[in-house]
PDB file of N, CA and C in Angstrom:
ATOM      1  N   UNK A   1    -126.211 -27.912  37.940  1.00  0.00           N
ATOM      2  CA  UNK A   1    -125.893 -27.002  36.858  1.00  0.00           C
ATOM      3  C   UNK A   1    -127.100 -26.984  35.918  1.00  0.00           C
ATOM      4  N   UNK A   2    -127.415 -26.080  35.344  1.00  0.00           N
ATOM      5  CA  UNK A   2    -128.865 -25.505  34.773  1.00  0.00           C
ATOM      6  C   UNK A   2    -128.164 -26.163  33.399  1.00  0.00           C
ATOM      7  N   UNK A   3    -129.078 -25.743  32.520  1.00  0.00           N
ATOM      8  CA  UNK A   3    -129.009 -26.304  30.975  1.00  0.00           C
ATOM      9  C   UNK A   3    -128.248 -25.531  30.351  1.00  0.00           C
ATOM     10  N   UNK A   4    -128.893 -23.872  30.467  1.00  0.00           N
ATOM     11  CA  UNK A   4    -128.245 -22.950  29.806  1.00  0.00           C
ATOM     12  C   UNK A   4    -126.549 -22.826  30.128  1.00  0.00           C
ATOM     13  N   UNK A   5    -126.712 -23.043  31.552  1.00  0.00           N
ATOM     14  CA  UNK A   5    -125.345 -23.239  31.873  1.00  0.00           C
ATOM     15  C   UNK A   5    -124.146 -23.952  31.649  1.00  0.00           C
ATOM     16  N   UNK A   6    -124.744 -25.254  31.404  1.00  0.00           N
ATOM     17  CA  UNK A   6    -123.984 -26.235  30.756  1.00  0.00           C
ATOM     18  C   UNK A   6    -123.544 -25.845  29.713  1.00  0.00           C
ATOM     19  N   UNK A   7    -124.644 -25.820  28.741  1.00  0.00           N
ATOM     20  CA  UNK A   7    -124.192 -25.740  27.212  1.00  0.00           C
ATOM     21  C   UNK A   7    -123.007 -24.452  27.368  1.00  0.00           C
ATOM     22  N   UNK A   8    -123.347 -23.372  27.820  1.00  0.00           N
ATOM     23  CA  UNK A   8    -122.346 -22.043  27.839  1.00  0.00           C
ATOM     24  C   UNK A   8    -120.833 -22.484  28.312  1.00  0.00           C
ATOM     25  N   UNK A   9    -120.609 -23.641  29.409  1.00  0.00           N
ATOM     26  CA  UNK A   9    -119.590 -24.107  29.829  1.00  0.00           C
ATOM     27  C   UNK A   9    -119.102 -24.949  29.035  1.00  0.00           C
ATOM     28  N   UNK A  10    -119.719 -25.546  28.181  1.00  0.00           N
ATOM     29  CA  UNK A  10    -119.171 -26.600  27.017  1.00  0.00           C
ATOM     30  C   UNK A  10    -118.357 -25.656  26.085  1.00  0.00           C
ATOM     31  N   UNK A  11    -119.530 -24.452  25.323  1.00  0.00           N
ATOM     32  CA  UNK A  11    -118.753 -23.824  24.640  1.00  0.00           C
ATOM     33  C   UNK A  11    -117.806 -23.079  24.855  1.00  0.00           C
ATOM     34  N   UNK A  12    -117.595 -22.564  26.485  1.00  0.00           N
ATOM     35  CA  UNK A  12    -116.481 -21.897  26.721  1.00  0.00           C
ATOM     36  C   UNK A  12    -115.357 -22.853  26.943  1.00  0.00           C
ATOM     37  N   UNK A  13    -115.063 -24.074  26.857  1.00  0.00           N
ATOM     38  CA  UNK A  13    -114.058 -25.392  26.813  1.00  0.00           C
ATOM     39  C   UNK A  13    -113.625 -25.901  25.527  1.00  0.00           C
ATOM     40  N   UNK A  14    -114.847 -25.749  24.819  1.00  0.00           N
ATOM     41  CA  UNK A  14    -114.475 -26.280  23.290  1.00  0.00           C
ATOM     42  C   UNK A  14    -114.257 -24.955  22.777  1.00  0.00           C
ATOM     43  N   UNK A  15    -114.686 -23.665  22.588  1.00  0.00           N
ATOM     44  CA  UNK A  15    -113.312 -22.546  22.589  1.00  0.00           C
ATOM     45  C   UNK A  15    -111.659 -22.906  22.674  1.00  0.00           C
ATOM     46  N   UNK A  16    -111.629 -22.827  23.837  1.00  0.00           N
ATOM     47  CA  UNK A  16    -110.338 -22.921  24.477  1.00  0.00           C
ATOM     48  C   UNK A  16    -109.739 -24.175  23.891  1.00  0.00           C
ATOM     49  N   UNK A  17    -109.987 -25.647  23.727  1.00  0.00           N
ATOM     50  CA  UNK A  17    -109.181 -26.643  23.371  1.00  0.00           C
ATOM     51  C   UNK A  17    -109.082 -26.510  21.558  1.00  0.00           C
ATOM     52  N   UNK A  18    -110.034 -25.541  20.916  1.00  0.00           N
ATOM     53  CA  UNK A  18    -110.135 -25.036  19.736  1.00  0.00           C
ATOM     54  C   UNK A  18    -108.767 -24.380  19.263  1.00  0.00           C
ATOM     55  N   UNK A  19    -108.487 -23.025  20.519  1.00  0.00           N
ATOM     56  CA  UNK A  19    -107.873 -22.434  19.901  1.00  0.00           C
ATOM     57  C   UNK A  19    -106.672 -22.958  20.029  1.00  0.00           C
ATOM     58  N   UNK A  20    -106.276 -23.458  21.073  1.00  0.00           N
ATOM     59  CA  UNK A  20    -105.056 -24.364  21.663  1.00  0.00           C
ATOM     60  C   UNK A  20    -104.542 -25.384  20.653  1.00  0.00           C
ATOM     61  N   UNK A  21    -105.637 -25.815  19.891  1.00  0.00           N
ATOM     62  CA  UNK A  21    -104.965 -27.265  18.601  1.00  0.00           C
ATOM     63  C   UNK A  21    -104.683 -26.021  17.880  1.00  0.00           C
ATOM     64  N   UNK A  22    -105.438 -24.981  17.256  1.00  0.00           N
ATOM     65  CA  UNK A  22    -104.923 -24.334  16.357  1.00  0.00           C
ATOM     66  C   UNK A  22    -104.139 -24.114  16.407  1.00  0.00           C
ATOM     67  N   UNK A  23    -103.305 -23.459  17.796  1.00  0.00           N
ATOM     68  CA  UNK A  23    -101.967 -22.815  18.058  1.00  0.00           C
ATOM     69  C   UNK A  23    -101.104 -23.786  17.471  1.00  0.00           C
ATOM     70  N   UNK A  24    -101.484 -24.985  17.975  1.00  0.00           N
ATOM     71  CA  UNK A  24    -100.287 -25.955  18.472  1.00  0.00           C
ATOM     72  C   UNK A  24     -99.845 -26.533  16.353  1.00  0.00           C
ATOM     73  N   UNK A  25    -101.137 -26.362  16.143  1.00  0.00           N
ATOM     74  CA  UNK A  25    -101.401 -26.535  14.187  1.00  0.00           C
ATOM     75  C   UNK A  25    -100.352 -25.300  13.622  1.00  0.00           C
ATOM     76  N   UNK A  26    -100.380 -24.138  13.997  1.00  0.00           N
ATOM     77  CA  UNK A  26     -99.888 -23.115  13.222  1.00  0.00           C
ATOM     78  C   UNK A  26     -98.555 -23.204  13.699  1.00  0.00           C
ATOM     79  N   UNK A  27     -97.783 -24.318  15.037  1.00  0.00           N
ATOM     80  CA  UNK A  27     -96.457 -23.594  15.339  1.00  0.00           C
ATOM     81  C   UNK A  27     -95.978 -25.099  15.021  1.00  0.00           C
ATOM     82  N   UNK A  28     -96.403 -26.177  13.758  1.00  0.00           N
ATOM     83  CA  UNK A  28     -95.855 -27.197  13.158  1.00  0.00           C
ATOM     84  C   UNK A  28     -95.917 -26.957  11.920  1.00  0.00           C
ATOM     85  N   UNK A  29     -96.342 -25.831  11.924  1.00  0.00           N
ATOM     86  CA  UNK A  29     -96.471 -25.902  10.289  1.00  0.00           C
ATOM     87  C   UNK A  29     -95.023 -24.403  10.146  1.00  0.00           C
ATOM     88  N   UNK A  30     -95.377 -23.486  10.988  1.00  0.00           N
ATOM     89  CA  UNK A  30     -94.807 -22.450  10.887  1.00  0.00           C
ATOM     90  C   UNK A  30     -93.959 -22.297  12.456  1.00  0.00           C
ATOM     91  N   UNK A  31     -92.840 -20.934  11.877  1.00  0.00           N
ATOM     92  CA  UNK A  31     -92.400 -20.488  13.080  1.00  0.00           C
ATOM     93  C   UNK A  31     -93.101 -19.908  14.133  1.00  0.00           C
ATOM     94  N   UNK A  32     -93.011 -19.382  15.429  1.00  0.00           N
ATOM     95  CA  UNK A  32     -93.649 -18.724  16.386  1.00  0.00           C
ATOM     96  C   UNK A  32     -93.817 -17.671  15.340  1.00  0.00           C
ATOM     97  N   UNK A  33     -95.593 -16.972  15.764  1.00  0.00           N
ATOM     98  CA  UNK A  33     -95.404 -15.545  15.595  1.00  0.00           C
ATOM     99  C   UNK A  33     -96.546 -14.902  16.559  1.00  0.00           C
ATOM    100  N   UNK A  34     -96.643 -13.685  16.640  1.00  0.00           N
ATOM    101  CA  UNK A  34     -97.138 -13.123  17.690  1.00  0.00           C
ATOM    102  C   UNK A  34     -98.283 -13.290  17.753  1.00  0.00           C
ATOM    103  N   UNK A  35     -98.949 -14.022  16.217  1.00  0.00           N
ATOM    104  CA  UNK A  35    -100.559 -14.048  16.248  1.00  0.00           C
ATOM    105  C   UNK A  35    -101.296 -15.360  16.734  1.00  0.00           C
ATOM    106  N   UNK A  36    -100.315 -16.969  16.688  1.00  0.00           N
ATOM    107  CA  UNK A  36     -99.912 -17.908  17.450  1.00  0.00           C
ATOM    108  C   UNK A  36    -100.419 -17.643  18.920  1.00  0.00           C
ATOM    109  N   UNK A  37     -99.299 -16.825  19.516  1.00  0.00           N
ATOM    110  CA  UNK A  37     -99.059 -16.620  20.771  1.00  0.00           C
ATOM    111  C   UNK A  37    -100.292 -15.827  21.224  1.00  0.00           C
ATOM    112  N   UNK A  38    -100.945 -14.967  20.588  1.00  0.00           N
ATOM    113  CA  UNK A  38    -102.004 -14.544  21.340  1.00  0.00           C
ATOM    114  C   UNK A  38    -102.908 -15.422  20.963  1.00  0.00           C
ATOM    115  N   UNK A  39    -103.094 -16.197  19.973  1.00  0.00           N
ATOM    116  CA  UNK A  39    -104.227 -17.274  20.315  1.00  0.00           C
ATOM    117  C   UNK A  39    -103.860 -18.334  21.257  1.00  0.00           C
ATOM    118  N   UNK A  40    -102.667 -18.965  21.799  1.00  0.00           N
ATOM    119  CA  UNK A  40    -102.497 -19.910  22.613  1.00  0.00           C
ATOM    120  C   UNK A  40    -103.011 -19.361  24.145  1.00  0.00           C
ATOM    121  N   UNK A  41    -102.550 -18.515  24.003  1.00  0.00           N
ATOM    122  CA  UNK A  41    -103.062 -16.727  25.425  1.00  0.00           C
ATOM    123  C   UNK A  41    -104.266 -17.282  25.764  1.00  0.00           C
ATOM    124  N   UNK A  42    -104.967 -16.859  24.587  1.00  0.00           N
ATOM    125  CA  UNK A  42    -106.610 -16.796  25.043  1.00  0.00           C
ATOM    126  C   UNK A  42    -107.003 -18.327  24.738  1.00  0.00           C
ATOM    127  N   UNK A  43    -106.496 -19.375  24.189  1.00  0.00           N
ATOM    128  CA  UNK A  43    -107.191 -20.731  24.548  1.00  0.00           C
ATOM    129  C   UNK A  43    -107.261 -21.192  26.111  1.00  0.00           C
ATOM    130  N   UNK A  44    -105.377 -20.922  26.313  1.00  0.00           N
ATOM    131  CA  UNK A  44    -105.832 -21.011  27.849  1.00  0.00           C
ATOM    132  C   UNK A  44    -106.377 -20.524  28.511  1.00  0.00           C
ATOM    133  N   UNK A  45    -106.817 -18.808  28.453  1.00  0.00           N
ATOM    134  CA  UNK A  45    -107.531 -18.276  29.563  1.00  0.00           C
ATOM    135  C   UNK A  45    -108.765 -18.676  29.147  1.00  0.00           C
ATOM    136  N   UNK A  46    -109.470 -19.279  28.210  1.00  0.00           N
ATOM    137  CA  UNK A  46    -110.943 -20.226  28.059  1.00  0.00           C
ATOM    138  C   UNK A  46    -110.919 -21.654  28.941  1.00  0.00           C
ATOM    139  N   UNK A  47    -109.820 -22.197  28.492  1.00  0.00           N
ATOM    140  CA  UNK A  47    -109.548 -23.483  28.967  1.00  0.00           C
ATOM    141  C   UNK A  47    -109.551 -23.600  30.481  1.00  0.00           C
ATOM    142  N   UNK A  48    -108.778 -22.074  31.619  1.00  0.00           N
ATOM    143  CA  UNK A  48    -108.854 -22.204  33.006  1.00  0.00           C
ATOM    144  C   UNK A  48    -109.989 -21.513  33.083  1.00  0.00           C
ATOM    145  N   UNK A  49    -110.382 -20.579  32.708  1.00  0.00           N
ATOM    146  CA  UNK A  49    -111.536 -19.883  32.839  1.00  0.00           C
ATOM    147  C   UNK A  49    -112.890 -21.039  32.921  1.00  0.00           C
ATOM    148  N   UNK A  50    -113.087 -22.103  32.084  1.00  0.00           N
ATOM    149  CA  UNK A  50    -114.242 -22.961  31.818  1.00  0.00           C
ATOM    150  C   UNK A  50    -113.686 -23.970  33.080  1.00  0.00           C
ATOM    151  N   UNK A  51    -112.861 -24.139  33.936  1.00  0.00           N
ATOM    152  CA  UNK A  51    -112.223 -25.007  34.704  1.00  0.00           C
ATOM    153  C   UNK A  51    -112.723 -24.250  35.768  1.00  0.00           C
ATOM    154  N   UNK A  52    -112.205 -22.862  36.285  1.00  0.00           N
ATOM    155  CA  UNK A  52    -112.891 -22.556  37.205  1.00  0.00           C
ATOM    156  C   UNK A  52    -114.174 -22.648  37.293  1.00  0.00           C
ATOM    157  N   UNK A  53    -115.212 -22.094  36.168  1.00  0.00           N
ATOM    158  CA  UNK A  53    -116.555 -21.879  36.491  1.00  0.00           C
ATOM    159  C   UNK A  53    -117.133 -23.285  36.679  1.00  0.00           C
ATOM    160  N   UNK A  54    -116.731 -24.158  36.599  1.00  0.00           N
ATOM    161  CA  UNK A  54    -117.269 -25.629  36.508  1.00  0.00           C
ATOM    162  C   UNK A  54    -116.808 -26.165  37.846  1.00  0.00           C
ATOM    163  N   UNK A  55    -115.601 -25.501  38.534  1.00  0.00           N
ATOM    164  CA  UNK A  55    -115.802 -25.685  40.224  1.00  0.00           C
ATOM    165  C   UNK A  55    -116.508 -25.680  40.820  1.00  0.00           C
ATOM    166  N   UNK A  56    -116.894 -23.986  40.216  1.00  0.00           N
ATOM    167  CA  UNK A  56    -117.465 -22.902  41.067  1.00  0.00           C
ATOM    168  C   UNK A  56    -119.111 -23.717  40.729  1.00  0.00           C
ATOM    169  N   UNK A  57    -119.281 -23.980  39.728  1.00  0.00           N
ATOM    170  CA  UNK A  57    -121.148 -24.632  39.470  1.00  0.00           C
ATOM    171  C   UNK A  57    -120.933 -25.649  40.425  1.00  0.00           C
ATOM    172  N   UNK A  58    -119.769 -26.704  40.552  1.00  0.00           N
ATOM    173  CA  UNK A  58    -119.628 -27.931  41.190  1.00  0.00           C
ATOM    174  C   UNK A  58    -120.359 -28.059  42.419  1.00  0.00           C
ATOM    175  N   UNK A  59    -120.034 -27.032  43.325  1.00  0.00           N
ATOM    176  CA  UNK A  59    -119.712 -26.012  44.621  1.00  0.00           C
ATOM    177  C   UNK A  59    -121.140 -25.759  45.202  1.00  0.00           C
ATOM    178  N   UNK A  60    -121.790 -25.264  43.909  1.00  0.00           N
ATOM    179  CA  UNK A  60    -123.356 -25.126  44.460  1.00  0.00           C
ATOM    180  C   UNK A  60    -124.420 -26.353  44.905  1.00  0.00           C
TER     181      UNK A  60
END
């Protein structure tokens, strides 16, 4: 895995586990609301998204 690559795969992971505490922060403090739910959405699709591409670098 190249450098540039790395670092880009870090930040696309620490994204995702970012937005995921936030979610998980905004639905202890507050009820569900739809703006929650689309950030939990897109932490995970960072979180599998940075999982696949880190196969897929594995692979090479």
């Amino acid at each position: 895995m190249g450098s540039f690559s790395f670092w880009v795969y870090s930040l696309v992971l620490v994204l995702g586990a970012a937005l995921v505490g936030l979610v998980i922060g905004f639905l202890l403090k507050t009820p569900p609301t739809s703006v929650s739910s689309i950030l939990l959405v897109l932490g995970l699709l960072f979180l599998a998204g940075g999982w696949l591409w880190g196969r897929k670098l594995r692979g090479r």
